[in-house]
Structures are given as C-alpha cells and as structure tokens.
C-alpha atoms as a PDB file:
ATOM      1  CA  UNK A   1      98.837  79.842 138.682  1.00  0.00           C
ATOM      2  CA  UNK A   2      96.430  82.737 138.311  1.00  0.00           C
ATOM      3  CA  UNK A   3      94.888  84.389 141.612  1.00  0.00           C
ATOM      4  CA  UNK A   4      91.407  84.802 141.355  1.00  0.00           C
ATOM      5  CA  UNK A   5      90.563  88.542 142.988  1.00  0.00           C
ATOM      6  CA  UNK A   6      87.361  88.388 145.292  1.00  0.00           C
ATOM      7  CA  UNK A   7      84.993  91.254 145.383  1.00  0.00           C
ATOM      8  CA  UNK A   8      83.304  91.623 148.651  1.00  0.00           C
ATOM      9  CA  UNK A   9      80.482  93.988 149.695  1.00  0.00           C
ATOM     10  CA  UNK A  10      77.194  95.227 148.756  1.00  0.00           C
ATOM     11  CA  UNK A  11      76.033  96.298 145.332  1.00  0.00           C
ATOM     12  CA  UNK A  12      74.022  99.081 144.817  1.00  0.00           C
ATOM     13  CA  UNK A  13      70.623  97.595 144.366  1.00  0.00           C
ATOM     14  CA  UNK A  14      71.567  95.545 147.565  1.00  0.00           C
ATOM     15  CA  UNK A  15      72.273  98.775 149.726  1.00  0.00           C
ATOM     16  CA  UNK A  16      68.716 100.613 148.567  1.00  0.00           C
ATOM     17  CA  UNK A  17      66.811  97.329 148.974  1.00  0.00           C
ATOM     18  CA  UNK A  18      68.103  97.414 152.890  1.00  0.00           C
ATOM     19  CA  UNK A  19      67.692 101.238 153.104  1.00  0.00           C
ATOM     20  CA  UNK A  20      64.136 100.314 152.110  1.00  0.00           C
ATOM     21  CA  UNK A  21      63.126  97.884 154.559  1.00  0.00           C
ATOM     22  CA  UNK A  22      64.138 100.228 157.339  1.00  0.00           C
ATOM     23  CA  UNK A  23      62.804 103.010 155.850  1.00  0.00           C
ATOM     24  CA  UNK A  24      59.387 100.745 156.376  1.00  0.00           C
ATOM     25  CA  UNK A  25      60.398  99.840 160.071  1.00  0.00           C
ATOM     26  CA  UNK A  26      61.136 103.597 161.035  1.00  0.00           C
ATOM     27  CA  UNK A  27      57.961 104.382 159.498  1.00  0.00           C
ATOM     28  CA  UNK A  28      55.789 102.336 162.008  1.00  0.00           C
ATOM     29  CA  UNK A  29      58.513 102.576 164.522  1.00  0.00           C
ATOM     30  CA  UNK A  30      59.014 106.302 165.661  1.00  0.00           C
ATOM     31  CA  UNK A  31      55.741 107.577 165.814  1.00  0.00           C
ATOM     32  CA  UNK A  32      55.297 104.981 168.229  1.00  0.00           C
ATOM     33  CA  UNK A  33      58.115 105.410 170.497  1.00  0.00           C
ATOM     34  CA  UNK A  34      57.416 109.792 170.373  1.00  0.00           C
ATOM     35  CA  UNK A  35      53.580 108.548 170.839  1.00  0.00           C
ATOM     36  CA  UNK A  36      54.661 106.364 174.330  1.00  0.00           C
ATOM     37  CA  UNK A  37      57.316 109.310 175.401  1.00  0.00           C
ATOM     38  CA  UNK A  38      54.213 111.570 175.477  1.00  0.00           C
ATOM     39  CA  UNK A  39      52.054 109.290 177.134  1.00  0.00           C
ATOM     40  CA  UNK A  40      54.104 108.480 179.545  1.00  0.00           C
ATOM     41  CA  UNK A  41      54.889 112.857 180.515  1.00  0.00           C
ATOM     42  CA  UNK A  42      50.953 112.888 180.241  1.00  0.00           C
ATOM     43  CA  UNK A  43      50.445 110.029 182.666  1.00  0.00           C
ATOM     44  CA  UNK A  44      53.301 111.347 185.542  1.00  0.00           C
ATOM     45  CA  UNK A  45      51.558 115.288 184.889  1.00  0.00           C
ATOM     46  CA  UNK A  46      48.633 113.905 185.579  1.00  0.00           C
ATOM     47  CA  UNK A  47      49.578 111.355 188.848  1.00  0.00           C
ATOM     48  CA  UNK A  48      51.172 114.633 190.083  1.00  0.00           C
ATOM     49  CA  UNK A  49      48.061 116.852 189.847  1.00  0.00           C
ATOM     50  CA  UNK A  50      45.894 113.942 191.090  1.00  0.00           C
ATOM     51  CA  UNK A  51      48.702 113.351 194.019  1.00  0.00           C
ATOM     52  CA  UNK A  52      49.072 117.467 194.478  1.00  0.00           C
ATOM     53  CA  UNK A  53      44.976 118.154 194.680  1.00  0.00           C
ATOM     54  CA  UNK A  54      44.207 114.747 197.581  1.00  0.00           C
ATOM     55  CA  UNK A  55      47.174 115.849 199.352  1.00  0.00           C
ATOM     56  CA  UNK A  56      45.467 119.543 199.291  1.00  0.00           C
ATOM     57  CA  UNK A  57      42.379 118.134 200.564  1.00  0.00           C
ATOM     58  CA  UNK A  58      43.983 116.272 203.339  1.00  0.00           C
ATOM     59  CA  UNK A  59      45.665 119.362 204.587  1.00  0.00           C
ATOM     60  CA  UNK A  60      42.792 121.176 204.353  1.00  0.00           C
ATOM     61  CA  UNK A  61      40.618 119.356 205.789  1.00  0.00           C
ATOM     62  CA  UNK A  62      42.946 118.664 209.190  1.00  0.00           C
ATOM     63  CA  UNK A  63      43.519 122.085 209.841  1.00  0.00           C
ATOM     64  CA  UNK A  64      40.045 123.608 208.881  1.00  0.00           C
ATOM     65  CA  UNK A  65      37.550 120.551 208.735  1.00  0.00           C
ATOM     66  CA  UNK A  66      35.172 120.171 206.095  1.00  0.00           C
ATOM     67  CA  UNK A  67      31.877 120.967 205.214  1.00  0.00           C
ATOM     68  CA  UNK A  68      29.282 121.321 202.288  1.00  0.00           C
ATOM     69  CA  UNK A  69      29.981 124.563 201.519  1.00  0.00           C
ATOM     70  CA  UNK A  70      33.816 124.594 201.091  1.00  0.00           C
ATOM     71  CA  UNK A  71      35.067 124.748 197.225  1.00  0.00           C
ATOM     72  CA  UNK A  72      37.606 124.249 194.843  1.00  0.00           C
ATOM     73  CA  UNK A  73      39.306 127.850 195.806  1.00  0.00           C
ATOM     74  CA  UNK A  74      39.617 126.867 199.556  1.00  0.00           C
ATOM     75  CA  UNK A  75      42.270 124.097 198.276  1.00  0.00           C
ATOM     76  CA  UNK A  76      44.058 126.170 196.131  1.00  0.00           C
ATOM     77  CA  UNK A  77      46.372 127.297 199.126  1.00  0.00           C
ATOM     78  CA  UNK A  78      47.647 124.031 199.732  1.00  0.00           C
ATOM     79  CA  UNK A  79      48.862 123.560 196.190  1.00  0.00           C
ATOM     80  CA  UNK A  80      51.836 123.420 194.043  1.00  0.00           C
ATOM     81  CA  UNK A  81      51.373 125.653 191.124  1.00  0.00           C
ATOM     82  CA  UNK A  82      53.515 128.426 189.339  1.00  0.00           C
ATOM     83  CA  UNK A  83      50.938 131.011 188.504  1.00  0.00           C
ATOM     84  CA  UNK A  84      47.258 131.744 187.660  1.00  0.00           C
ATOM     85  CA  UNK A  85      47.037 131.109 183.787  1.00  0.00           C
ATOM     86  CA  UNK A  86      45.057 133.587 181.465  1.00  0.00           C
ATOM     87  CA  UNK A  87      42.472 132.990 178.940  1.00  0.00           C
ATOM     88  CA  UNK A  88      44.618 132.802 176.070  1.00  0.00           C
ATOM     89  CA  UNK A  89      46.782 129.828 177.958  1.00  0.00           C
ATOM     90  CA  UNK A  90      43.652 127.718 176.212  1.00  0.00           C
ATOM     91  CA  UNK A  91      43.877 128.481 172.477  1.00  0.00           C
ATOM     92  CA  UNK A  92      42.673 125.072 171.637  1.00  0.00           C
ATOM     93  CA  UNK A  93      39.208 125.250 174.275  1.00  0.00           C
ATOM     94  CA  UNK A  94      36.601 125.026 171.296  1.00  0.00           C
ATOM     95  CA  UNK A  95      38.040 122.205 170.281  1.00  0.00           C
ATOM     96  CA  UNK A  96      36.357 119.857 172.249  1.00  0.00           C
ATOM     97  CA  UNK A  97      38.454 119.975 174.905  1.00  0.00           C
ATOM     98  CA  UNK A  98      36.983 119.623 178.860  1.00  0.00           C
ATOM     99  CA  UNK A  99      38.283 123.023 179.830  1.00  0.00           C
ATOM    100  CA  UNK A 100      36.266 126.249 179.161  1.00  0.00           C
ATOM    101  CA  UNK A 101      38.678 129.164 178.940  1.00  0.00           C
ATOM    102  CA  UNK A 102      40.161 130.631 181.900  1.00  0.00           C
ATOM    103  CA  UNK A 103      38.439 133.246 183.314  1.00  0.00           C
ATOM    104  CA  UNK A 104      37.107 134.841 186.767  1.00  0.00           C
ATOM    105  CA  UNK A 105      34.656 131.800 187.317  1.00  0.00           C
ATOM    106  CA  UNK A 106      36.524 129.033 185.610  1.00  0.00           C
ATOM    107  CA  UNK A 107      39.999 129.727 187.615  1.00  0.00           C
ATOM    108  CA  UNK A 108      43.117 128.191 185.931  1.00  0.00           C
ATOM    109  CA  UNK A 109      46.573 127.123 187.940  1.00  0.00           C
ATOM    110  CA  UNK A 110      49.707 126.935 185.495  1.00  0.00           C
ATOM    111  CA  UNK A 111      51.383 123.887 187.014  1.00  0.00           C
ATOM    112  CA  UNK A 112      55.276 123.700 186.864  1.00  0.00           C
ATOM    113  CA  UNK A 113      54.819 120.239 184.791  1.00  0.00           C
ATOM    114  CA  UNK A 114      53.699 122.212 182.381  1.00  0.00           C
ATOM    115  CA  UNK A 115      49.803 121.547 182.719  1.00  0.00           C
ATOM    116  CA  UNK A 116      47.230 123.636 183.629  1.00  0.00           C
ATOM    117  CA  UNK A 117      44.577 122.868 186.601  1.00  0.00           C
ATOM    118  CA  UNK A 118      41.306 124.455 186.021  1.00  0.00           C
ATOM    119  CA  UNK A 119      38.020 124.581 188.289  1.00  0.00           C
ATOM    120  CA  UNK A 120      34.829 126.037 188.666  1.00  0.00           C
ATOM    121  CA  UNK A 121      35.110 129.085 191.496  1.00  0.00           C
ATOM    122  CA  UNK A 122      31.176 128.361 192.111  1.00  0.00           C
ATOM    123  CA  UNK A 123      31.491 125.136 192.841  1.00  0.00           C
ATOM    124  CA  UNK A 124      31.337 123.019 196.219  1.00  0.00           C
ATOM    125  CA  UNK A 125      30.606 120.086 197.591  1.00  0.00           C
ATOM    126  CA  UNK A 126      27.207 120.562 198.333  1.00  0.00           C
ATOM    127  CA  UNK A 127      24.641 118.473 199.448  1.00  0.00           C
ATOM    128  CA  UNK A 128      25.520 114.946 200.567  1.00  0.00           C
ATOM    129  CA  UNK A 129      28.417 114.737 202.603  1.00  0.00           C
ATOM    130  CA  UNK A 130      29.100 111.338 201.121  1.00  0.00           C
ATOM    131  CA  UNK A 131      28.262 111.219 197.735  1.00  0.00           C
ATOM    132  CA  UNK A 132      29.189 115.071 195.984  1.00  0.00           C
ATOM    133  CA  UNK A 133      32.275 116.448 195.297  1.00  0.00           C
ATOM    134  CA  UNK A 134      33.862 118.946 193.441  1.00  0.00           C
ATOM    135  CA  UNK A 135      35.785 118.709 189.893  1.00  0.00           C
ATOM    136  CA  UNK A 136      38.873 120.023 189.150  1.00  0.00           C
ATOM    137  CA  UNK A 137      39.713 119.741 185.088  1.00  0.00           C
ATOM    138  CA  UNK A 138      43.487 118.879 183.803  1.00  0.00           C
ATOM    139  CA  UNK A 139      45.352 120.177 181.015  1.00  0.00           C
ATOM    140  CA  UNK A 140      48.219 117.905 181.229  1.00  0.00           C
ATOM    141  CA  UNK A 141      50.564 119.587 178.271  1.00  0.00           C
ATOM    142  CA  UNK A 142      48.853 123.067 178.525  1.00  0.00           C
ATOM    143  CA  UNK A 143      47.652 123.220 175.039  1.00  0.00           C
ATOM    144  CA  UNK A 144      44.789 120.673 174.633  1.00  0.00           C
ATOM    145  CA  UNK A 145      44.881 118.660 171.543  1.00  0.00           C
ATOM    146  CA  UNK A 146      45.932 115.767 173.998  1.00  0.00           C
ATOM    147  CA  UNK A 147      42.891 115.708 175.737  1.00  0.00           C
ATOM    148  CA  UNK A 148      42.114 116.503 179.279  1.00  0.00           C
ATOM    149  CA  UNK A 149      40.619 114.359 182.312  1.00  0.00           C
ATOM    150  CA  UNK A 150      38.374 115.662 185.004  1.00  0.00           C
ATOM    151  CA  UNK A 151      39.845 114.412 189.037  1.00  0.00           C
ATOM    152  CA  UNK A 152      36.821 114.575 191.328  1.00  0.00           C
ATOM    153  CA  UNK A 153      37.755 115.178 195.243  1.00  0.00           C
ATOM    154  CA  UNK A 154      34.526 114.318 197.392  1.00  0.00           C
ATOM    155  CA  UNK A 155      33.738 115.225 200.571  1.00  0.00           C
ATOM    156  CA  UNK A 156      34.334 111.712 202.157  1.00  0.00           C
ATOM    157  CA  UNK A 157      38.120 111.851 201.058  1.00  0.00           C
ATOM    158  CA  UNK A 158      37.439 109.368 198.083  1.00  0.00           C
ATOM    159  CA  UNK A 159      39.465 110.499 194.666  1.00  0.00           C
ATOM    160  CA  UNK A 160      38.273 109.355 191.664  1.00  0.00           C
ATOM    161  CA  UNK A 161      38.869 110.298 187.858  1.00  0.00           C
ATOM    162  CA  UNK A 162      35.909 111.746 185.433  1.00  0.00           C
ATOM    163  CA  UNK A 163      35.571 108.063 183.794  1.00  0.00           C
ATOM    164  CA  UNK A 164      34.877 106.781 187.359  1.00  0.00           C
ATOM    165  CA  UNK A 165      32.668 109.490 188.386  1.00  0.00           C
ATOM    166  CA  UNK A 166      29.178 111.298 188.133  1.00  0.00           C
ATOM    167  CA  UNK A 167      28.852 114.339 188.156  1.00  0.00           C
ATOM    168  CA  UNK A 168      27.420 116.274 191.158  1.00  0.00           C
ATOM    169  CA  UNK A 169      24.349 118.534 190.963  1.00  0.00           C
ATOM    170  CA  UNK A 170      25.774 121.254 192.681  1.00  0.00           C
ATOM    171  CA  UNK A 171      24.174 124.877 191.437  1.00  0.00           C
ATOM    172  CA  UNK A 172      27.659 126.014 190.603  1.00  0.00           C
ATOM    173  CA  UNK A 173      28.829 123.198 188.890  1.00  0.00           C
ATOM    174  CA  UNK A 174      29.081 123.974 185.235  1.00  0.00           C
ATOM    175  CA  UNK A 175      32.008 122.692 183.816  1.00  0.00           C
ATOM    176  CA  UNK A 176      31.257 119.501 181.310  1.00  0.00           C
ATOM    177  CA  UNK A 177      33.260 116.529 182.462  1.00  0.00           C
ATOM    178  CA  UNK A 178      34.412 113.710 180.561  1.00  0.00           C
ATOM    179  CA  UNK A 179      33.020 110.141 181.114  1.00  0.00           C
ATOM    180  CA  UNK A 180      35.673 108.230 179.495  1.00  0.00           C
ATOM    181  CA  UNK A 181      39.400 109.008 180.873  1.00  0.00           C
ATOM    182  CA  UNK A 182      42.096 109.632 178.133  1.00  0.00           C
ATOM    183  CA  UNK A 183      43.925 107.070 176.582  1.00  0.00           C
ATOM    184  CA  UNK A 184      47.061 108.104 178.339  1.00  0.00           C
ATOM    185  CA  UNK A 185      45.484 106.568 181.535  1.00  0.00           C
ATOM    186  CA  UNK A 186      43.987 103.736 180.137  1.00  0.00           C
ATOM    187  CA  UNK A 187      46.355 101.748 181.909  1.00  0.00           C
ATOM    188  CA  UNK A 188      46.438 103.973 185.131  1.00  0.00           C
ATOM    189  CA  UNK A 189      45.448 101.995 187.818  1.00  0.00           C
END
C-alpha cells in the first residue's frame, strides 16, 4: 500500500497574484480613508470656529448691544484662540487661498485646533441692520492648500457660510470671499 503525500499551500505565482490584487485595493483604498480622516478634522475645526465666533456674538451683543459700527475686533474678546498669528503663519496665501496674509489690517487668531481665524480690522457691520454683516475667513489646518471658507456673522444674529452669503458693501470690507464652500462641508448642514 503506498501513501500518497499531499502538498498543501500556495505556490509562488499564487502568493504574487494575491499580493497583486491588494496591492490594487490599497491603491484606491488609503488615499481615501487619509482623504475622509482629513475631512472630517476640517469639518469639526471648522463647526468649532463657526460655534466659537456666534457664541462671541451672542455674548457680545448681551452685555454691550449692537450697532452698525461694531467690528470684527470687538468679538475677538469673547473668543477661544491661542495667539495672534504672524504673516509668515500663511506661506501658502498666493495660492489662491481666501486669506490675505496676516498683518495689522487683516488680523489673524491661531486657534488651538490648529486653524487660523482671520478678519478684516476695518470692517463692520455697516449699513442695514438686517441685511450686512461682517466676514471672518478660516484656515482650518493653518497652512492653506485645503482651502478656506468665509463664516459671515450679521447684525440680526443670522450665521451663514461664504457659499450662502453676499458679500456686504461695507468701506472696510476688503477681504475676497468665497462663493462656493469647500468640499469638506459639502455635506455640512
């Protein structure tokens, strides 16, 4: 009686076949998943800010009242933010980004997310106390390629995002604004 000897497993052009096919699958795969991981810090950065600048407004606006005059600066004091950033805190501003360097007229707040909250000093609300507001401009990762999205806080309380917005005529206001939001809100509702 002879006793036939199985050979189990894989051969070699087996093995690299199946190290193939997910090679393939982690090519399409894990940009993805880093993509979404981003998005999704983007998105909470910029809920936060959005959160963080109509809660500013609220406060200011119960223990001062409001009026046509008051700007970006008067909110700043209500606000959660680590520092004032510096000019070189946007390399990346000629790139088509919606934030103009910082500087003395376009002041910059380092947030402790990690984005950077910039608005025009010259800027208020101006004009109708219903429709105008004034713009603050978000950074969410602090370097720009991501994009940016403009929040606008008007006088009547309403919040709205830069996609959703037009953009006051006030004298100071002369920071460009986006009209579309980023695609890390596109599903921000």
């Amino acid at each position: 009686m002879s006793i036939l000897k199985s050979n189990s497993g894989f051969t070699l052009a087996e093995l690299l076949i199946a190290l193939a096919i997910l090679g393939v699958i982690a090519t399409f795969t894990i940009p993805k998943i880093l993509s979404s991981s981003a998005n999704g810090q983007n998105t909470a950065i910029a809920k936060e800010a959005a959160s963080m600048i109509a809660g500013a407004y609220s406060t200011y606006t119960l223990n001062n009242g409001s009026a046509t005059t008051v700007g970006p600066s008067a909110l700043t004091q209500y606000m959660n933010y680590v520092s004032a950033a510096v000019a070189t805190d946007l390399a990346d501003a000629t790139s088509g980004l919606n934030l103009a360097a910082c500087s003395a007229t376009f002041a910059c707040l380092r947030l402790h997310n990690g984005g950077i909250l910039q608005y025009d000093t010259a800027e208020t609300f101006g004009g109708s106390t219903s429709t105008h507001a004034i713009a603050f401009n978000l950074d969410p990762d602090g370097t720009g390629p991501l994009g940016a999205i403009t929040f606008w806080q008007y006088y009547n309380g309403r919040f709205t995002t830069g996609g959703q917005a037009l953009t006051p005529t006030n004298a100071g206001d002369t920071m460009t604004t986006t009209t579309t939001d980023p695609s890390y809100l596109s599903t921000w509702n």
